[in-house]
Protein backbone atom coordinates (compact mmCIF):
# COMPACT_ATOMS: atom_id res chain seq x y z
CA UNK A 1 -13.47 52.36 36.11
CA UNK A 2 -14.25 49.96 33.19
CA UNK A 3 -14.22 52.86 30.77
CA UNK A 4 -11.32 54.57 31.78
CA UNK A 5 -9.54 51.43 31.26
CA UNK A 6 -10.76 50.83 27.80
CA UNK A 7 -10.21 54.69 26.85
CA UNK A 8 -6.84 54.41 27.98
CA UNK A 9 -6.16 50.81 25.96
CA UNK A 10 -7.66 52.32 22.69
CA UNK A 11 -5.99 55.98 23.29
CA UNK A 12 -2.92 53.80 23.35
CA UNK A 13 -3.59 51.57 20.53
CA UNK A 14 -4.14 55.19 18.14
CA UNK A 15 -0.94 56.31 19.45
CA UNK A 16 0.87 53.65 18.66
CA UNK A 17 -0.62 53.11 15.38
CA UNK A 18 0.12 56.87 14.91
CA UNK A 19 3.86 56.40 15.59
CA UNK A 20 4.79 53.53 13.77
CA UNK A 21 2.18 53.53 10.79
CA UNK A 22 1.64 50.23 10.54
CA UNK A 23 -1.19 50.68 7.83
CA UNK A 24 0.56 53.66 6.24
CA UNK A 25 0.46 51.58 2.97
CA UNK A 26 -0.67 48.37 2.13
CA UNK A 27 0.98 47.02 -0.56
CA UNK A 28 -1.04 44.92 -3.36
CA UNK A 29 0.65 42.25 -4.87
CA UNK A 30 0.12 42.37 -8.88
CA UNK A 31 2.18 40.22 -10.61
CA UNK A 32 1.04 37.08 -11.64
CA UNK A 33 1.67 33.75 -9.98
CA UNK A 34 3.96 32.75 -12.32
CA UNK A 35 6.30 35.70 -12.33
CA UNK A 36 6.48 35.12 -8.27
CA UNK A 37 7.23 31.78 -9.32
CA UNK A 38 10.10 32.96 -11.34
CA UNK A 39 11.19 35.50 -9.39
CA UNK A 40 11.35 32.79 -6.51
CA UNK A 41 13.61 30.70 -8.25
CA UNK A 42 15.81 33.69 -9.61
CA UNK A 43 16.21 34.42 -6.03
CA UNK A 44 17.66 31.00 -5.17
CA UNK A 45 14.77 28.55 -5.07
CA UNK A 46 13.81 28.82 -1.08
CA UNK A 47 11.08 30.10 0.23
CA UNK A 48 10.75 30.22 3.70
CA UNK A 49 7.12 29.29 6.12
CA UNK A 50 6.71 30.25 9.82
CA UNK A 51 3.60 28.20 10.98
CA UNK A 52 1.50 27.17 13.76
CA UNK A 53 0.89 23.61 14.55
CA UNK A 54 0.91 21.21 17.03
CA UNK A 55 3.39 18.32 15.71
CA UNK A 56 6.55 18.66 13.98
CA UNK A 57 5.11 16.94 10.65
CA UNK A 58 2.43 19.41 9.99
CA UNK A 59 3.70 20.31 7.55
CA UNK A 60 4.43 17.62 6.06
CA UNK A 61 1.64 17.38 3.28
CA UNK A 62 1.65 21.13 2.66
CA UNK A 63 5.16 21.19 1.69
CA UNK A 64 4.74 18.03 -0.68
CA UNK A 65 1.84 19.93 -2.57
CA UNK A 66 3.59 23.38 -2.59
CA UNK A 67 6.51 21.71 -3.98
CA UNK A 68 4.80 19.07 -6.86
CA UNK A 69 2.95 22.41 -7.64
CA UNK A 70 6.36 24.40 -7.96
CA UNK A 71 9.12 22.26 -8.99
CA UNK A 72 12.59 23.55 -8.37
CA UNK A 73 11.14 25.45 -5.41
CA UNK A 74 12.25 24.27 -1.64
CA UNK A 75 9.66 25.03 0.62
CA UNK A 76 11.50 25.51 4.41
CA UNK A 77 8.41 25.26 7.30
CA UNK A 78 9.22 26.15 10.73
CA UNK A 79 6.37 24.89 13.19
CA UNK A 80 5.42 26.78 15.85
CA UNK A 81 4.53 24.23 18.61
């Protein structure tokens, strides 16, 4: 019974792989750090972070860094608690 259940979860998992092509394409970033940089701020100087956490200042130091490191760059975090 334990193998018919684990053919049928990874029969499932190919099909919908299959469907939606998730890996269809990967795309590889290859412009340098500093043209995302520039591009950022051509694009209105946001840039937007969902990320885990488990207090609503986690953040905190990662957007002081981010933002020393790029300056004229907001850096938006959303915690997921």
């Amino acid at each position: 019974m334990r193998f018919l259940t684990l053919a049928a979860a990874v029969s499932s998992a190919l099909a919908f792989e299959t469907i939606f092509k998730f890996n269809a394409s990967v795309q590889v970033e290859t412009r340098s750090l500093d043209d995302i940089y520039q591009a950022a701020k051509a694009e209105g100087n946001v840039v937007t972070v969902w990320h885990g956490g488990d207090s609503i200042t986690g953040g905190d130091a990662l957007k002081e860094a981010f933002e020393k490191r790029f300056p004229g760059i907001t850096l938006n975090i959303t915690i997921d608690l």
